[in-house]
C-alpha atoms as a PDB file:
ATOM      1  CA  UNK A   1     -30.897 -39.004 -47.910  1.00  0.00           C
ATOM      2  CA  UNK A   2     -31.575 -40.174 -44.500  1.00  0.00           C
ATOM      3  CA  UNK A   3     -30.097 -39.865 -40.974  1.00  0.00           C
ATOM      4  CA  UNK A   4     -28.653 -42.991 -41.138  1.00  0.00           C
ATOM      5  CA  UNK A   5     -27.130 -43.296 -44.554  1.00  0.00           C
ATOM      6  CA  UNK A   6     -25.432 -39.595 -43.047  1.00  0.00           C
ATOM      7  CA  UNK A   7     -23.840 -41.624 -40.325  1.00  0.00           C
ATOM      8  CA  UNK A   8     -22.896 -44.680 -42.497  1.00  0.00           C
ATOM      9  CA  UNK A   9     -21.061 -42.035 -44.696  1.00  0.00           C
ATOM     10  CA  UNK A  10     -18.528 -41.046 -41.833  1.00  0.00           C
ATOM     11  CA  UNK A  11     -19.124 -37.589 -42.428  1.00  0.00           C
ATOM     12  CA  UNK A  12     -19.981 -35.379 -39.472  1.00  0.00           C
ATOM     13  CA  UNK A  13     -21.213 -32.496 -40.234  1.00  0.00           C
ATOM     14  CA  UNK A  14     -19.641 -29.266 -38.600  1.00  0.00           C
ATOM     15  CA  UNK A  15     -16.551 -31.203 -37.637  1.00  0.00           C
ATOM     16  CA  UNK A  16     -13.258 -30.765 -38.531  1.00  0.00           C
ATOM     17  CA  UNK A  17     -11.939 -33.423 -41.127  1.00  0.00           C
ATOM     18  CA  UNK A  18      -8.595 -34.592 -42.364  1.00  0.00           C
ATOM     19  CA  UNK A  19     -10.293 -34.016 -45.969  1.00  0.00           C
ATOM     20  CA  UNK A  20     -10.427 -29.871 -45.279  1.00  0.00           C
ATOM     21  CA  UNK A  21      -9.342 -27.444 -48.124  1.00  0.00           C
ATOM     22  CA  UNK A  22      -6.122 -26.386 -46.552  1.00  0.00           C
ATOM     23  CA  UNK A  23      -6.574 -23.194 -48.734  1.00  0.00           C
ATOM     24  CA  UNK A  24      -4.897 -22.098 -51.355  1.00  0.00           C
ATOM     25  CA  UNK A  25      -1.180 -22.015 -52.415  1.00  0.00           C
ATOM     26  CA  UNK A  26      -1.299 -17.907 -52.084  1.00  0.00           C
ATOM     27  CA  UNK A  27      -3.132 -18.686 -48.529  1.00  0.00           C
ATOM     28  CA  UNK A  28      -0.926 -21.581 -47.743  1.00  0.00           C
ATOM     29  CA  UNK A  29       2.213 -19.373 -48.614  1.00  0.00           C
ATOM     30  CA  UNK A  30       1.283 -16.554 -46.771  1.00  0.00           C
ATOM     31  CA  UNK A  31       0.838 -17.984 -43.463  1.00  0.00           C
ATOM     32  CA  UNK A  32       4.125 -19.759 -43.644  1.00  0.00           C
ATOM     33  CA  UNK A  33       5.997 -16.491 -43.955  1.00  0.00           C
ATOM     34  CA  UNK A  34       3.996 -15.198 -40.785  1.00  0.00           C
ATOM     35  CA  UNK A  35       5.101 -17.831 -39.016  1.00  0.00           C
ATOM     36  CA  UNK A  36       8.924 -17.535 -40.070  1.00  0.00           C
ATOM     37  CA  UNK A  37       8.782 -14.208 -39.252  1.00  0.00           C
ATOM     38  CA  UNK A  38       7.187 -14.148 -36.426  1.00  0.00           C
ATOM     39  CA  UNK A  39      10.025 -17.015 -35.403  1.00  0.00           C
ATOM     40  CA  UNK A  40      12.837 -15.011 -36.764  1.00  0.00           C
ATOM     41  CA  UNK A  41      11.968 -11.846 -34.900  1.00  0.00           C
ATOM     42  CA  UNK A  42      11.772 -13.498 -31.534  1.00  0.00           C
ATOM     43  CA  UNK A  43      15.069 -15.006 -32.375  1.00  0.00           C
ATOM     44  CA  UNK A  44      16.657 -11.571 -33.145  1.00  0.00           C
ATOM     45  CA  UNK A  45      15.223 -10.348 -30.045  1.00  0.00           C
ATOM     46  CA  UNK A  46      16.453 -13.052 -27.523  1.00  0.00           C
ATOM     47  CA  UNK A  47      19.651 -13.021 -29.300  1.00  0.00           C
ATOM     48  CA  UNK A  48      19.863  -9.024 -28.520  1.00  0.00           C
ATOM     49  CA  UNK A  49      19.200  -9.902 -24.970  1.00  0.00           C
ATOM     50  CA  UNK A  50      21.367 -12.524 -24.904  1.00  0.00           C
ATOM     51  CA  UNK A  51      24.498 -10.444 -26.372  1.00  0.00           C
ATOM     52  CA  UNK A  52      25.206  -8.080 -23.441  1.00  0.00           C
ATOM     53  CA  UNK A  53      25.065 -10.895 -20.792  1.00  0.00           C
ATOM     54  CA  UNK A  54      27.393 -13.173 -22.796  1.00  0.00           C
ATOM     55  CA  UNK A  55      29.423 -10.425 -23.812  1.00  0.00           C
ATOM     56  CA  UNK A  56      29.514  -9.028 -19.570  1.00  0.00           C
ATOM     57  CA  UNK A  57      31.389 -12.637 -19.347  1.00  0.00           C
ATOM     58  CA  UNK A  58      34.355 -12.282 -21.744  1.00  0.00           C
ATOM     59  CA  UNK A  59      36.889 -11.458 -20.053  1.00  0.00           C
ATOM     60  CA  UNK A  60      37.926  -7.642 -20.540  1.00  0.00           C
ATOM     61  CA  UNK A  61      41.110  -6.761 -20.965  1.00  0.00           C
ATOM     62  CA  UNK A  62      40.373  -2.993 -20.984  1.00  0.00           C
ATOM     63  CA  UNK A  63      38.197  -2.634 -17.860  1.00  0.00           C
ATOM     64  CA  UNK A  64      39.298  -1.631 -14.741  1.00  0.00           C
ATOM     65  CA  UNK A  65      41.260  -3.454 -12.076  1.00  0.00           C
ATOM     66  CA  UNK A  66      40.181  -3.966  -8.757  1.00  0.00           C
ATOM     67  CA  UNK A  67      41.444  -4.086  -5.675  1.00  0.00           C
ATOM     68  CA  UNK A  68      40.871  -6.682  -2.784  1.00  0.00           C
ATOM     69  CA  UNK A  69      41.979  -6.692   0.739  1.00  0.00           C
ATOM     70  CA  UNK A  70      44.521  -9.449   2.014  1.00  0.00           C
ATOM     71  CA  UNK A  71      43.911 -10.713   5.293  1.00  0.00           C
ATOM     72  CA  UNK A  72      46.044  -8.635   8.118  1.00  0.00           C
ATOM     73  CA  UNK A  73      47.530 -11.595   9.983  1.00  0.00           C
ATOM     74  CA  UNK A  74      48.768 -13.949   6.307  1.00  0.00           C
ATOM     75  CA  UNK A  75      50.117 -10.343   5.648  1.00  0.00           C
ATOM     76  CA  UNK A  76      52.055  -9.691   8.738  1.00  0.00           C
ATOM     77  CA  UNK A  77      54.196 -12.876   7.523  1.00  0.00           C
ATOM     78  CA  UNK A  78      55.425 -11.387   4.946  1.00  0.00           C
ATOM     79  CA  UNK A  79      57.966  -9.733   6.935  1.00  0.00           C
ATOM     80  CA  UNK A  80      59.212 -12.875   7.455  1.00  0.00           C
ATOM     81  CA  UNK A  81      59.407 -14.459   4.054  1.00  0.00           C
ATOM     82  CA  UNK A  82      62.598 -13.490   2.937  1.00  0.00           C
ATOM     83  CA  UNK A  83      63.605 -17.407   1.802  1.00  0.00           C
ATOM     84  CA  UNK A  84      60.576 -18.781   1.700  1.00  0.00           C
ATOM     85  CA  UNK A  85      56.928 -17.260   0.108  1.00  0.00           C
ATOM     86  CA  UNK A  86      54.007 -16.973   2.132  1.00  0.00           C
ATOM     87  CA  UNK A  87      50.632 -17.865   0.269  1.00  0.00           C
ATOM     88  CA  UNK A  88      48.474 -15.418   0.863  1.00  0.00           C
ATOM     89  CA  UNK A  89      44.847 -16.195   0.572  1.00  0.00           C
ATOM     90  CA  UNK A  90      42.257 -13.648  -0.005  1.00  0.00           C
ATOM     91  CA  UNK A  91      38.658 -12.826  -1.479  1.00  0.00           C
ATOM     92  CA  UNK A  92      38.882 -11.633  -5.248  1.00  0.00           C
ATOM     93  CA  UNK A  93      36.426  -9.048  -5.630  1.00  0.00           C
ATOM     94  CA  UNK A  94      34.730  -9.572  -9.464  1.00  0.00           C
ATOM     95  CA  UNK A  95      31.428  -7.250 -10.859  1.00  0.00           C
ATOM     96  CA  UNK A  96      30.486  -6.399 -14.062  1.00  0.00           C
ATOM     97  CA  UNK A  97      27.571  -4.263 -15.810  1.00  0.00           C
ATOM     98  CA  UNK A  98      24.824  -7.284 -15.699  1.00  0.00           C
ATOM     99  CA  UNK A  99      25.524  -9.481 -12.813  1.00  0.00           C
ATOM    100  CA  UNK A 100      25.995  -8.842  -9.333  1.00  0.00           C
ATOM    101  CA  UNK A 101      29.240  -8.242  -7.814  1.00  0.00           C
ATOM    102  CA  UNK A 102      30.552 -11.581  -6.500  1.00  0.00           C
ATOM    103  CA  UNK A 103      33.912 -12.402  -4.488  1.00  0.00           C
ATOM    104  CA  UNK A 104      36.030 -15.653  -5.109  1.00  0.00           C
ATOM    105  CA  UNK A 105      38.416 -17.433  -3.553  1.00  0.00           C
ATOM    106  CA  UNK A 106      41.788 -17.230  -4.068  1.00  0.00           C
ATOM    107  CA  UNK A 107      45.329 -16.865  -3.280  1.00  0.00           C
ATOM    108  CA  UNK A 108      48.615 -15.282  -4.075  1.00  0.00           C
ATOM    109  CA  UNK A 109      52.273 -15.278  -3.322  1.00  0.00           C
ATOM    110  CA  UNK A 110      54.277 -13.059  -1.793  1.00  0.00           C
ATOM    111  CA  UNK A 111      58.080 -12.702  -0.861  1.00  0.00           C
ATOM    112  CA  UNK A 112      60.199  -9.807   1.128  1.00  0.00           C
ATOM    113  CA  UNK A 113      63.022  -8.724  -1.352  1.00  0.00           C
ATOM    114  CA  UNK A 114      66.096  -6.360  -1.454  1.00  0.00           C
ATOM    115  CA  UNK A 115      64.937  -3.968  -4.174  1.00  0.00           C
ATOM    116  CA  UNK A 116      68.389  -3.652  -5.777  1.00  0.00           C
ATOM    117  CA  UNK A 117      69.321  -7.231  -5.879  1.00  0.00           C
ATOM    118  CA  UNK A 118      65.433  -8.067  -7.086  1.00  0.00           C
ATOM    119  CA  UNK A 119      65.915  -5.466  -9.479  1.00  0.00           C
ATOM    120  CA  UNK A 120      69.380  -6.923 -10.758  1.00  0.00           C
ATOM    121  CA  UNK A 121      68.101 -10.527 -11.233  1.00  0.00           C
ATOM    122  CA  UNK A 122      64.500  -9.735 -12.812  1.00  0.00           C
ATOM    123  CA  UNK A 123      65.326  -6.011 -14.894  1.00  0.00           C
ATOM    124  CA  UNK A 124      62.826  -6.713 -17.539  1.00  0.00           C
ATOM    125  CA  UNK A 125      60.198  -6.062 -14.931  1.00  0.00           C
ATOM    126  CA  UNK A 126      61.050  -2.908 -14.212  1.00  0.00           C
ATOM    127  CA  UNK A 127      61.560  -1.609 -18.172  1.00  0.00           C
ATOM    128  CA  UNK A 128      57.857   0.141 -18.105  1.00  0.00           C
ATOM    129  CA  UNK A 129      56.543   0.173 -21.595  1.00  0.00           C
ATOM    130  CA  UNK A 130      58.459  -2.562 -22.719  1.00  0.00           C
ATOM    131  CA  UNK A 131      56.585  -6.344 -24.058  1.00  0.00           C
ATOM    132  CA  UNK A 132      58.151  -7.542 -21.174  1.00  0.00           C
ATOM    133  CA  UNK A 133      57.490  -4.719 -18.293  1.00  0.00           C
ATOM    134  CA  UNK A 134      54.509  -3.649 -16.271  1.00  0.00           C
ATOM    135  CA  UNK A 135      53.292  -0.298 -15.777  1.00  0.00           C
ATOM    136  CA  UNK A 136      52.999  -0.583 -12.123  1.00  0.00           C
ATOM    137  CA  UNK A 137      55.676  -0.832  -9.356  1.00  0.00           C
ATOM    138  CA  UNK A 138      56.849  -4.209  -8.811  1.00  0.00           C
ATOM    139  CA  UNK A 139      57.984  -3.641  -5.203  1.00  0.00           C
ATOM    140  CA  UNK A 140      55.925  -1.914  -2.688  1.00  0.00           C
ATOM    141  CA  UNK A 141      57.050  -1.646   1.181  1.00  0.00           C
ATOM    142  CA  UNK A 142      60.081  -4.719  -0.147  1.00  0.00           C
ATOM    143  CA  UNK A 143      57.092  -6.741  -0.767  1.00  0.00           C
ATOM    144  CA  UNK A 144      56.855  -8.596  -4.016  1.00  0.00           C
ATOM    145  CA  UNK A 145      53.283 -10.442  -4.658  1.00  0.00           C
ATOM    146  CA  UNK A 146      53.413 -12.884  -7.363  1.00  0.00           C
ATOM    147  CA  UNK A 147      50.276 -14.301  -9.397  1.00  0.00           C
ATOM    148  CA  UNK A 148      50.023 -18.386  -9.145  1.00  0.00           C
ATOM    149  CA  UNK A 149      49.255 -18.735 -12.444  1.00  0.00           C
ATOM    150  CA  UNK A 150      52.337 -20.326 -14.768  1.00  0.00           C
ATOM    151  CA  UNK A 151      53.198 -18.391 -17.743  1.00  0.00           C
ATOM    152  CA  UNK A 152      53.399 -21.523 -19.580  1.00  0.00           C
ATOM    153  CA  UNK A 153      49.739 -22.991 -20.079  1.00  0.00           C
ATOM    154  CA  UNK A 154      47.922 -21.469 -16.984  1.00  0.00           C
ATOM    155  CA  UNK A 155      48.251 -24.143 -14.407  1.00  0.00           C
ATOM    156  CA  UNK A 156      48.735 -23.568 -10.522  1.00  0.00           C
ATOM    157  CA  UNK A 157      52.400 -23.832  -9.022  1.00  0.00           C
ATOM    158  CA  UNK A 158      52.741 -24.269  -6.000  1.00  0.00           C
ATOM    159  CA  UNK A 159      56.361 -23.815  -3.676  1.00  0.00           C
ATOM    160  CA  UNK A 160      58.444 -26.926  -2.588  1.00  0.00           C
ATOM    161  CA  UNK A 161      60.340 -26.674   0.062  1.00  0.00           C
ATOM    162  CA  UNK A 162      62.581 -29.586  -0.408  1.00  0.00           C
ATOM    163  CA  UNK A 163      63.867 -28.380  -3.787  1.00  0.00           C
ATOM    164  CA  UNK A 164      63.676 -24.280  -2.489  1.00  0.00           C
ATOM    165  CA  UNK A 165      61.556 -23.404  -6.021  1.00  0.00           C
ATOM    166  CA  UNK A 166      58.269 -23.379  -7.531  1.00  0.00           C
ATOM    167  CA  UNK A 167      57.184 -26.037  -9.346  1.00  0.00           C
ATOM    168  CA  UNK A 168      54.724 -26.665 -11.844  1.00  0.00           C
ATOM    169  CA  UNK A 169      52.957 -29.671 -11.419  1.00  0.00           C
ATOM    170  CA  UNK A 170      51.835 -29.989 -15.257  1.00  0.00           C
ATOM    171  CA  UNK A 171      55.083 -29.520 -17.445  1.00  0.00           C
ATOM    172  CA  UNK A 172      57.472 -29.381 -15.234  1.00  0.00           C
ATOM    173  CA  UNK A 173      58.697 -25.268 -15.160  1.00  0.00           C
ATOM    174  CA  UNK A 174      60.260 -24.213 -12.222  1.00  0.00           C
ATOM    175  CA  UNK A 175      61.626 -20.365 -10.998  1.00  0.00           C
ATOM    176  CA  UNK A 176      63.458 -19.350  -7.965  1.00  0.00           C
ATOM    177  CA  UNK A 177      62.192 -18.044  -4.809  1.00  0.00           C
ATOM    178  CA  UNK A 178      62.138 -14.897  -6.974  1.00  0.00           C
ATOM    179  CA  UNK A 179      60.119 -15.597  -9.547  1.00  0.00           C
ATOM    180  CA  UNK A 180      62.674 -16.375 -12.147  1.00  0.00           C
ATOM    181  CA  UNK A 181      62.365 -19.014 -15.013  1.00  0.00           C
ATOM    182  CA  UNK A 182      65.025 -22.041 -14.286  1.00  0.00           C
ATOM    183  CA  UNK A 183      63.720 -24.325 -16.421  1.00  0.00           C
ATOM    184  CA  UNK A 184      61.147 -25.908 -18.239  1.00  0.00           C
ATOM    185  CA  UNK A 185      59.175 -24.366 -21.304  1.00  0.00           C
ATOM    186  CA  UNK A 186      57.662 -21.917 -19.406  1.00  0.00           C
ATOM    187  CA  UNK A 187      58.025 -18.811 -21.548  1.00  0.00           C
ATOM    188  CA  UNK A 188      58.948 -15.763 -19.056  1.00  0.00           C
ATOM    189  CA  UNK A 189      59.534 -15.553 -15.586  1.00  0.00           C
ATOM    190  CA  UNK A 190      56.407 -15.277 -12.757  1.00  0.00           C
ATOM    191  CA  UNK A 191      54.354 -12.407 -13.000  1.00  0.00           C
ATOM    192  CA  UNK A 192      54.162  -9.969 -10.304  1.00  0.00           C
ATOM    193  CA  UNK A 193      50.683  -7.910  -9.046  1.00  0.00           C
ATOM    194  CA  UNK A 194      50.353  -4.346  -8.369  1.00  0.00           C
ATOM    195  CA  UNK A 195      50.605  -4.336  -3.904  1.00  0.00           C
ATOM    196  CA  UNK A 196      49.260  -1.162  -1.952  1.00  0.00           C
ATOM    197  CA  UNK A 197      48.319   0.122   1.327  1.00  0.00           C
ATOM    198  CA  UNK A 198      45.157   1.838   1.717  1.00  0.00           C
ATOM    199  CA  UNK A 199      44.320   3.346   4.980  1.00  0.00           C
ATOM    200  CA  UNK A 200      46.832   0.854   6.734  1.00  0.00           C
ATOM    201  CA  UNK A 201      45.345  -2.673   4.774  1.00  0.00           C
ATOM    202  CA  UNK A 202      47.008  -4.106   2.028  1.00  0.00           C
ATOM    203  CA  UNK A 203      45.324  -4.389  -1.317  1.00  0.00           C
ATOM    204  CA  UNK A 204      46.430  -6.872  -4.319  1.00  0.00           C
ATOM    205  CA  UNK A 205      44.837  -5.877  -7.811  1.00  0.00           C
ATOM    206  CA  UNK A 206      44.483  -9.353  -9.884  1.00  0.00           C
ATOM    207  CA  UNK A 207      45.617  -9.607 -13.193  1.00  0.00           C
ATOM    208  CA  UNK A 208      45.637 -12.688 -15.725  1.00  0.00           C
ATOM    209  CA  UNK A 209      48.483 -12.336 -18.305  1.00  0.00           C
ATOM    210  CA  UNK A 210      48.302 -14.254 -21.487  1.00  0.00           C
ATOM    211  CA  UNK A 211      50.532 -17.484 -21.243  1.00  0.00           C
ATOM    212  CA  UNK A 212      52.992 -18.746 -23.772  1.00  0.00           C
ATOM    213  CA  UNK A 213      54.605 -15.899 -24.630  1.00  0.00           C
ATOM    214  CA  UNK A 214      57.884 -13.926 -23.352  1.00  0.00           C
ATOM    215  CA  UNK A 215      55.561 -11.138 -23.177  1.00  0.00           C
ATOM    216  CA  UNK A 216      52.983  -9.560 -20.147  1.00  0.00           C
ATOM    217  CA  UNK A 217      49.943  -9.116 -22.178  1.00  0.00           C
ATOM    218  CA  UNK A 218      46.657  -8.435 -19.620  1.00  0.00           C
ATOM    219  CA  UNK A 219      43.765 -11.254 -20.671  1.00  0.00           C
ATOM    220  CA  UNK A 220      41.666 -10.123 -17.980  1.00  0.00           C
ATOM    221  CA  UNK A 221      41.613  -8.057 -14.400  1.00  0.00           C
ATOM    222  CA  UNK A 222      38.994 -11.330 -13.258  1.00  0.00           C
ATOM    223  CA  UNK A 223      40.494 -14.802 -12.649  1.00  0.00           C
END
């Protein structure tokens, strides 16, 4: 055959055509598993990789507390605030096992109390081992520092002067200067933070409770 009835043919020879034996159903089979395989072990390796960092970012209600220093002069107020809280704002110090340590803002709120009559109006508190209790001391120095989280669905209050409570802005719970439930649905009274001086500076430890129930379960020691 010639040259040119080659070329009229559309053949090219030693060029790949769509025409190629693909192999057989043994070959054909074969290199499809290679390629699952070779798919499904790089997806059970990322995911291995992937489990420790995800799993650093649950919240862990087991780990360790820690404590952050509140600034000297918002402190000093706090001598003051016996009728009205002083926020307290402060750098949240937050690390875990895969990312580097990071501080947040935020705040807390704290209140000068008489330990008996605090102690007469909020007893639960102090019942240590109890649903209802901490394990820490609630007053330190006649300082009380309160977390601004609401028991009831986890929403900032904030204090109104006008009304001389703290009131939630979302469903409407409000407690007392001392942190007691007035009204509203929120479930329990405001939760208190462990308070300590170290070396002369205060320290707050943060802790997130659970909300919605009457009872101080720890979600998490980040916010």
């Amino acid at each position: 055959m010639s040259k040119a009835g080659d070329a009229s043919s559309g053949v090219h020879r030693g060029a790949p055509s769509a025409y190629d034996d693909p192999g057989t159903p043994e070959e054909i089979t074969r290199r499809r598993f290679m390629a699952n395989a070779t798919l499904a072990i790089g997806g059970v390796i990322g995911l291995s990789l992937a489990i420790p960092i995800v799993g650093s970012l649950i919240p862990d209600a087991n780990s360790k507390g820690i404590w952050s220093p509140l600034d000297a002069k918002e402190y000093a107020q706090l001598d003051s605030a016996t009728s009205t809280p002083i926020k307290l704002d402060f750098l949240l110090k937050g690390k875990d096992n895969y990312l580097p340590e990071q501080d947040s803002p935020e705040y807390v709120w704290g209140i000068k109390v008489n330990p008996a009559t605090f102690e007469a109006k909020r007893p639960n508190l102090f019942q240590k081992g109890s649903p209802a209790g901490v394990p820490y001391d609630v007053i330190t120095m006649n300082f009380v520092i309160m977390s601004p989280i609401c028991p009831h669905l986890g929403c900032r209050f904030n204090w109104n002067a006008s009304a001389n409570k703290f009131l939630c802005p979302c469903h409407g719970s409000q407690f007392n200067f001392d942190g007691t439930h007035e009204a509203g649905p929120a479930p329990r009274g405001l939760d208190p933070l462990p308070l300590r001086d170290q070396n002369g500076k205060a320290e707050v430890m943060w802790i997130h409770y659970r909300s919605t129930t009457p009872d101080r379960i720890v979600i998490s020691y980040l916010a």
